[in-house]
N, C-alpha and C. Protein backbone atom coordinates (compact mmCIF):
# COMPACT_ATOMS: atom_id res chain seq x y z
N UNK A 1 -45.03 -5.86 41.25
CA UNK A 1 -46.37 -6.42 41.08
C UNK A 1 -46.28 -7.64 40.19
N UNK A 2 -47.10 -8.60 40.51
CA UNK A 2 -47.21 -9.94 39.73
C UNK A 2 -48.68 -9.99 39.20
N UNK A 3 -48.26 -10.56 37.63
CA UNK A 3 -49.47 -10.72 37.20
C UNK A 3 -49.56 -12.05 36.63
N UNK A 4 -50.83 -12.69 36.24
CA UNK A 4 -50.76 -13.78 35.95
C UNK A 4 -51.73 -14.20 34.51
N UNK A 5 -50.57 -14.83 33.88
CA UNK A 5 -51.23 -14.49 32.38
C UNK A 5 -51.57 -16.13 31.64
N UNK A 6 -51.82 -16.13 30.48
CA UNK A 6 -51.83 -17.61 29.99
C UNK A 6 -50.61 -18.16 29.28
N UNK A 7 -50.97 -19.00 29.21
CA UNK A 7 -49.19 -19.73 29.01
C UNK A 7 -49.46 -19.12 27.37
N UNK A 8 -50.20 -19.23 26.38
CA UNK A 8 -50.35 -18.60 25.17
C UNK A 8 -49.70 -17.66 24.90
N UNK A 9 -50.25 -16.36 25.67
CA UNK A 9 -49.50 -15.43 25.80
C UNK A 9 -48.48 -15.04 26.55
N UNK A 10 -47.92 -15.63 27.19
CA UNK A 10 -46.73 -15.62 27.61
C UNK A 10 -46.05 -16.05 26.74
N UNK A 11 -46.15 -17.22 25.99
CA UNK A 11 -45.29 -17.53 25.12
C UNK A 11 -45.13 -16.49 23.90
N UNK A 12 -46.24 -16.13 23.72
CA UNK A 12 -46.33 -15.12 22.67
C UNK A 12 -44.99 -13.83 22.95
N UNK A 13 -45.42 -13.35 24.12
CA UNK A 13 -44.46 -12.26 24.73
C UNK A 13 -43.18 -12.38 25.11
N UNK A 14 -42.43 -13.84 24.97
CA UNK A 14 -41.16 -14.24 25.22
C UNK A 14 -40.24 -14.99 24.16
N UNK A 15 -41.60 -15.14 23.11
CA UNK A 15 -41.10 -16.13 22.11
C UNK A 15 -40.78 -17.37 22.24
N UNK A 16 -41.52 -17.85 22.76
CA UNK A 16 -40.96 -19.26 23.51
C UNK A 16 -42.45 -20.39 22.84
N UNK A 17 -41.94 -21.23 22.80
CA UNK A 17 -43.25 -22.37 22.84
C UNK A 17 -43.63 -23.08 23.80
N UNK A 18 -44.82 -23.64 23.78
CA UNK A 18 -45.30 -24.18 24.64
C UNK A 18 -44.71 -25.51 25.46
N UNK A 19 -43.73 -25.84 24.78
CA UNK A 19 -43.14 -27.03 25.05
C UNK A 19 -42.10 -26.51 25.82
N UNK A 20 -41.69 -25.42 25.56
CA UNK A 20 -40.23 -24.83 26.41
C UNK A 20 -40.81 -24.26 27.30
N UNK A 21 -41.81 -23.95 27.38
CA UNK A 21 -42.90 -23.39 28.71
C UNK A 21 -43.00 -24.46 29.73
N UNK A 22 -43.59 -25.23 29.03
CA UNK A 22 -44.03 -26.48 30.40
C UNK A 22 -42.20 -27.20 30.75
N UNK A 23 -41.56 -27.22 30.05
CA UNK A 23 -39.87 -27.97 30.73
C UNK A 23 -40.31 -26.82 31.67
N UNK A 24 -39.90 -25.61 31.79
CA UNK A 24 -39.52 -24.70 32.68
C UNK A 24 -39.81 -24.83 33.79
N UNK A 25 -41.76 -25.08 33.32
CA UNK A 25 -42.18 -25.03 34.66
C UNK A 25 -42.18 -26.26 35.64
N UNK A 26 -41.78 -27.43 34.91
CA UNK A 26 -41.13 -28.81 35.17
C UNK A 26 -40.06 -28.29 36.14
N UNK A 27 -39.03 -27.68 35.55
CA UNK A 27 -37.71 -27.38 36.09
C UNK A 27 -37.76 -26.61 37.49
N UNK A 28 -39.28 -25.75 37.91
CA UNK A 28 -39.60 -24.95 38.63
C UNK A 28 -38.46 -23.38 38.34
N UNK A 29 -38.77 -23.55 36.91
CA UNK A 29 -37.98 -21.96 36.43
C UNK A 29 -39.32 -21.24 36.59
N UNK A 30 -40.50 -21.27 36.45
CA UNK A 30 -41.68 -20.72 36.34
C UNK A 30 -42.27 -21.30 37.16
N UNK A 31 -43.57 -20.14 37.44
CA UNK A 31 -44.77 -20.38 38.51
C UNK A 31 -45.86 -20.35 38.02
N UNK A 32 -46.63 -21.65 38.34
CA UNK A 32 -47.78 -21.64 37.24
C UNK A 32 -48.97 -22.23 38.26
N UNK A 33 -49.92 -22.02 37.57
CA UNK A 33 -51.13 -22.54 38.27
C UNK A 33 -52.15 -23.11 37.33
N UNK A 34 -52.97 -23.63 37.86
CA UNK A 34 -54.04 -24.25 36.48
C UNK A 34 -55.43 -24.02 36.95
N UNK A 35 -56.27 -23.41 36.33
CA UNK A 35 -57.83 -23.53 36.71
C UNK A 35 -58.59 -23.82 35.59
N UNK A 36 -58.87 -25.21 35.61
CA UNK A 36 -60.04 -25.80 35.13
C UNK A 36 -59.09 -26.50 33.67
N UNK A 37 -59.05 -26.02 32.46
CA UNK A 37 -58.34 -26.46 31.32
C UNK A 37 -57.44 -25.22 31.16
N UNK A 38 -57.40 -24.11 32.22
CA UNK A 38 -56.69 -23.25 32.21
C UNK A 38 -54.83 -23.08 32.35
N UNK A 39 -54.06 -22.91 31.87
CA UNK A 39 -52.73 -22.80 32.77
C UNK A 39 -52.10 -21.21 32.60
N UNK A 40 -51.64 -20.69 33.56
CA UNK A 40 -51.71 -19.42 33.51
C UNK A 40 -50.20 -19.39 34.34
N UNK A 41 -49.13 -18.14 33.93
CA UNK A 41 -48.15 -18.19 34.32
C UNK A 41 -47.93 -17.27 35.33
N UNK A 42 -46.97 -16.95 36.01
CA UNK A 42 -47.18 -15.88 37.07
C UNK A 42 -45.76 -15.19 36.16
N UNK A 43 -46.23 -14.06 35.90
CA UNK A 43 -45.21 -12.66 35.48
C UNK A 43 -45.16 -11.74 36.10
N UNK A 44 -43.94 -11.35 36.25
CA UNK A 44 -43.32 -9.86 37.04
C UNK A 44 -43.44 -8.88 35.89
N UNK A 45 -44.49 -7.91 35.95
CA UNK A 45 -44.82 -6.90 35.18
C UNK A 45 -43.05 -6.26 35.07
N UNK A 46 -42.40 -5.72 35.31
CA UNK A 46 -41.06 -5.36 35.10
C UNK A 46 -40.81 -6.54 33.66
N UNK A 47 -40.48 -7.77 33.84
CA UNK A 47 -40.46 -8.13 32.71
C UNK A 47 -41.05 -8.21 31.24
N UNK A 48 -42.10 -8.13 32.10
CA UNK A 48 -42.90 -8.60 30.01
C UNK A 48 -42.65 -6.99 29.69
N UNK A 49 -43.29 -6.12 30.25
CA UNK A 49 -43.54 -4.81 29.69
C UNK A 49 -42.06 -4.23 28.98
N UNK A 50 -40.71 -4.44 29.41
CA UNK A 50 -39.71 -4.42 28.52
C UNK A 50 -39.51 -4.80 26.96
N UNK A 51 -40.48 -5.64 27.54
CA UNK A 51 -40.13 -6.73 26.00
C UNK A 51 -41.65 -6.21 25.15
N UNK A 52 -42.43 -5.53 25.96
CA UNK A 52 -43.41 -5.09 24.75
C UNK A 52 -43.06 -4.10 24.64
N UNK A 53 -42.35 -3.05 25.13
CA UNK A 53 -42.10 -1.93 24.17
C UNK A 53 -40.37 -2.26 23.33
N UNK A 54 -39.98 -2.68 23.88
CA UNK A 54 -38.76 -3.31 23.14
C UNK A 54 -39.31 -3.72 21.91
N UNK A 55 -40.25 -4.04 21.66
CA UNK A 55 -40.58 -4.94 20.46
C UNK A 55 -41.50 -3.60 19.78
N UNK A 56 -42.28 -2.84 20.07
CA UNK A 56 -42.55 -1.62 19.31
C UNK A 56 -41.81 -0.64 19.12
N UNK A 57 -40.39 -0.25 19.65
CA UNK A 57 -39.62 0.21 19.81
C UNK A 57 -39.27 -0.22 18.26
N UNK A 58 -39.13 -1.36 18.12
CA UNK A 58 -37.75 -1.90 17.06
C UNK A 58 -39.05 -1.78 15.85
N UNK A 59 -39.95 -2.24 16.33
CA UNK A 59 -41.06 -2.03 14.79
C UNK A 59 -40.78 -0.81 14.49
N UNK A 60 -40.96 0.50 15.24
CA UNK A 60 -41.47 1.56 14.81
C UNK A 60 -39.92 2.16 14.09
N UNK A 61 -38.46 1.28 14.90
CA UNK A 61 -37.36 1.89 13.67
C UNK A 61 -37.30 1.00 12.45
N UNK A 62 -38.26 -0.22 12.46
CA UNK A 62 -37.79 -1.21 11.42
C UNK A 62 -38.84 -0.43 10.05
N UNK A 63 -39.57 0.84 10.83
CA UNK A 63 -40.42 1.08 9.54
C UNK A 63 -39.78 2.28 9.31
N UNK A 64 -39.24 2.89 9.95
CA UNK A 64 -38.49 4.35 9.57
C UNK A 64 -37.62 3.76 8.62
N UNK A 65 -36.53 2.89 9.26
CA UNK A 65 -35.32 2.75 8.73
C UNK A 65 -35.95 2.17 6.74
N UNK A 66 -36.87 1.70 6.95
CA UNK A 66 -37.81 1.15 5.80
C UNK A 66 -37.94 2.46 4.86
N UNK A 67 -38.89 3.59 5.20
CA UNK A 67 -38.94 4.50 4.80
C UNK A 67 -37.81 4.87 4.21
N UNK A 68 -36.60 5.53 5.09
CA UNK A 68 -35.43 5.60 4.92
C UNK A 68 -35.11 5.15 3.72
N UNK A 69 -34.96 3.93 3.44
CA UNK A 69 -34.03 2.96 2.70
C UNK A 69 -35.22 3.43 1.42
N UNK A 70 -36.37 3.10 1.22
CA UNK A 70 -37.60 3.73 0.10
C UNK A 70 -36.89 5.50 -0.49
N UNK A 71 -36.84 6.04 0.59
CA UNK A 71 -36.70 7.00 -0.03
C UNK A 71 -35.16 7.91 -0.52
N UNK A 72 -33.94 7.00 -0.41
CA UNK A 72 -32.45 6.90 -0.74
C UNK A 72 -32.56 6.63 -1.93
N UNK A 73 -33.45 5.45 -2.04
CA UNK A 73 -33.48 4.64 -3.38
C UNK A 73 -34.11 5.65 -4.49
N UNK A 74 -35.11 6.01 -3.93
CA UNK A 74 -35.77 7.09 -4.85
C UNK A 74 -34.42 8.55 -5.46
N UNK A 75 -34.05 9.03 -4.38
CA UNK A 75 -32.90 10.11 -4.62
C UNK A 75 -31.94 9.41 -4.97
N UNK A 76 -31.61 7.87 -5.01
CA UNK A 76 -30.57 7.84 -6.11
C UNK A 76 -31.19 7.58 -7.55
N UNK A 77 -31.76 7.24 -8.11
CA UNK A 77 -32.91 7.20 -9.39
C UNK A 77 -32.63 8.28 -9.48
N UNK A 78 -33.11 9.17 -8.76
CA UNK A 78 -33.44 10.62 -9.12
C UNK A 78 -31.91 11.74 -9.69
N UNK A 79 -30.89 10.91 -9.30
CA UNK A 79 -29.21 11.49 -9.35
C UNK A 79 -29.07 10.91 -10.63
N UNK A 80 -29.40 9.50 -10.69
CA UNK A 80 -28.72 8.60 -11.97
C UNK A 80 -29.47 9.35 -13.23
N UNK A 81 -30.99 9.75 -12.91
CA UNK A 81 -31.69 10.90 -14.43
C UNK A 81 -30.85 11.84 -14.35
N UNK A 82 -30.81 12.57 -13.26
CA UNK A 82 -29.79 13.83 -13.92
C UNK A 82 -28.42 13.64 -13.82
N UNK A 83 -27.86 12.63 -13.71
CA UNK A 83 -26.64 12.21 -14.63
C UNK A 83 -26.82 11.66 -16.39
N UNK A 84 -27.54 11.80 -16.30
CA UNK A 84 -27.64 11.17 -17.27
C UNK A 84 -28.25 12.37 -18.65
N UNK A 85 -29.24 13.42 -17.53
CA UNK A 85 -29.69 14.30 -18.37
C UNK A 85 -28.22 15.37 -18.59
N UNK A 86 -27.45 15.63 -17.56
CA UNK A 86 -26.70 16.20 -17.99
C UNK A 86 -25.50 15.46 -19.05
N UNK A 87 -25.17 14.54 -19.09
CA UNK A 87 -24.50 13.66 -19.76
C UNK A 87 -24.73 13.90 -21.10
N UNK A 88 -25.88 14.08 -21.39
CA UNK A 88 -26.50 14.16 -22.91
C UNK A 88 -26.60 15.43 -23.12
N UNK A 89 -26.52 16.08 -22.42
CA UNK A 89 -26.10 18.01 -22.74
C UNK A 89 -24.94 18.29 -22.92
N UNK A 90 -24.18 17.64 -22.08
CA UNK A 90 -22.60 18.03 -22.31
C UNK A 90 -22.33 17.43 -23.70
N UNK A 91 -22.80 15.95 -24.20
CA UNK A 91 -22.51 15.58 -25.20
C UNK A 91 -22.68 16.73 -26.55
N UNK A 92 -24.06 17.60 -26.44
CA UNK A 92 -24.73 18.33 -26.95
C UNK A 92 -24.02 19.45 -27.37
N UNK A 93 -23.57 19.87 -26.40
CA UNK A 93 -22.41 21.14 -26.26
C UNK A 93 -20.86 21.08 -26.81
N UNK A 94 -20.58 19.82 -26.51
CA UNK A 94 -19.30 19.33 -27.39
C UNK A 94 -19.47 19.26 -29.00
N UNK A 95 -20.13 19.17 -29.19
CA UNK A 95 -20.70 18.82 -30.79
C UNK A 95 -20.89 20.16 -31.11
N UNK A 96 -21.48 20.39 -30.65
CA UNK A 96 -22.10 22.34 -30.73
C UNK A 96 -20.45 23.07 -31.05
N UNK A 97 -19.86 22.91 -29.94
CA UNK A 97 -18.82 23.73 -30.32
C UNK A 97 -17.94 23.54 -31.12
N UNK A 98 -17.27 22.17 -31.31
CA UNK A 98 -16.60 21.65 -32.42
C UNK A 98 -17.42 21.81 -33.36
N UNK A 99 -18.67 22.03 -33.73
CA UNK A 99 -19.00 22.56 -35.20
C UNK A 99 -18.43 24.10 -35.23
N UNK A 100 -18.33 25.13 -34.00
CA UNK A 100 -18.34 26.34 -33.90
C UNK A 100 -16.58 26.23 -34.29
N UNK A 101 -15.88 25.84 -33.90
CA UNK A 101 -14.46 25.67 -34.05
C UNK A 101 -14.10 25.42 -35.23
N UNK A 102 -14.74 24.24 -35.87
CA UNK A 102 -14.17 24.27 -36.98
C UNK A 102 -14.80 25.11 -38.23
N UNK A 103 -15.95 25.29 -37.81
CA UNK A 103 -16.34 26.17 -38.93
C UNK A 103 -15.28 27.80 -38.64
N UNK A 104 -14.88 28.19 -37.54
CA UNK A 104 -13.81 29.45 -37.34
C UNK A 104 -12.63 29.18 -38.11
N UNK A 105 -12.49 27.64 -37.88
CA UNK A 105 -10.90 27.47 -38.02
C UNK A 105 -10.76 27.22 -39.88
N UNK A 106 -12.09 26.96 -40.29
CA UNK A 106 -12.30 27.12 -41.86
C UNK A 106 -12.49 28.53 -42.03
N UNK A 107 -13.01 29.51 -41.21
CA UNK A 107 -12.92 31.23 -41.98
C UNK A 107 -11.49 31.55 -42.05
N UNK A 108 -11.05 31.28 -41.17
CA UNK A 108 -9.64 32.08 -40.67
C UNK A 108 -9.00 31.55 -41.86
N UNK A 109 -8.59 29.95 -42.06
CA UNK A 109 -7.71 29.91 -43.51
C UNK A 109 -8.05 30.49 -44.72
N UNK A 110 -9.74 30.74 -44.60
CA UNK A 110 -10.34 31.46 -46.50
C UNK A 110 -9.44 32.68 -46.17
N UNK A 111 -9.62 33.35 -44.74
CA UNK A 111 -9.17 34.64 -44.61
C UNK A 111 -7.98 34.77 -45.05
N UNK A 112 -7.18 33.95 -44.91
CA UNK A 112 -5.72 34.01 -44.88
C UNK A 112 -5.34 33.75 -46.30
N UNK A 113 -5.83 33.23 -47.07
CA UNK A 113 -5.71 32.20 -48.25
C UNK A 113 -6.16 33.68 -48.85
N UNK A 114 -7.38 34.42 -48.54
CA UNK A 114 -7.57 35.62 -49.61
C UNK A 114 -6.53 36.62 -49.22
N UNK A 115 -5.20 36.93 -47.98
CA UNK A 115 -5.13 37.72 -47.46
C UNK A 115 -3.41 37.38 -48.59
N UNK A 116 -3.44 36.31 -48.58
CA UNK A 116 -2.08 36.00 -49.50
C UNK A 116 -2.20 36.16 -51.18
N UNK A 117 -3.63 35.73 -51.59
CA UNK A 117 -4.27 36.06 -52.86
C UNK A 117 -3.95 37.57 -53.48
N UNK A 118 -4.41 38.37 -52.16
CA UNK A 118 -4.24 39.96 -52.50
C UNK A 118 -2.61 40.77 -52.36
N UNK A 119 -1.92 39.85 -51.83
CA UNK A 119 -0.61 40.65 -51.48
C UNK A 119 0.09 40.29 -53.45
């Protein structure tokens, strides 16, 4: 089936300008007609309709992949806090225990120091 549209939108739907429109139809690459201040192109529905869902096709992954990329970014933020929260616990815990260590490793010599006192 052929349909026949305006050179506007045709250009719109091919990406083309108006200037590369009319060479064409110069060239007799295109079929055109004119009524009144009108110029209107002749399209093979098989073509354009490719290219309009081709083109919502790619919107609708250019907004996922969007999403996507929004919400990676978020879960890495969200990795780098709890690297970071754990980072400062472990620090927490190291300190913690080296007080626990050395305060042992100070009983054990009183112990020893009284254990030689008494012999």
């Amino acid at each position: 089936m052929q349909t026949w549209i305006e050179i506007d939108k045709y250009g719109d739907l091919n990406g083309l300008s108006i200037e590369v429109i009319n060479q064409k139809i110069e060239d007799n690459s295109l079929n055109s007609r004119v009524e009144g201040d009108m110029v209107f192109i002749e399209v093979f529905d098989e073509e354009v309709v490719p290219d309009s869902e081709n083109i919502e096709v790619l919107k609708s992954e250019n907004t996922l992949l969007k999403d996507s990329l929004y919400m990676l970014q978020e879960l890495a933020q969200e990795d780098q806090d709890t690297i970071k929260t754990l980072t400062q616990q472990l620090d927490a815990a190291q300190r913690k225990y080296k007080l626990i260590w050395d305060k042992t490793i100070e009983d054990f010599a009183q112990n020893e120091n009284k254990a030689r006192e008494q012999e």
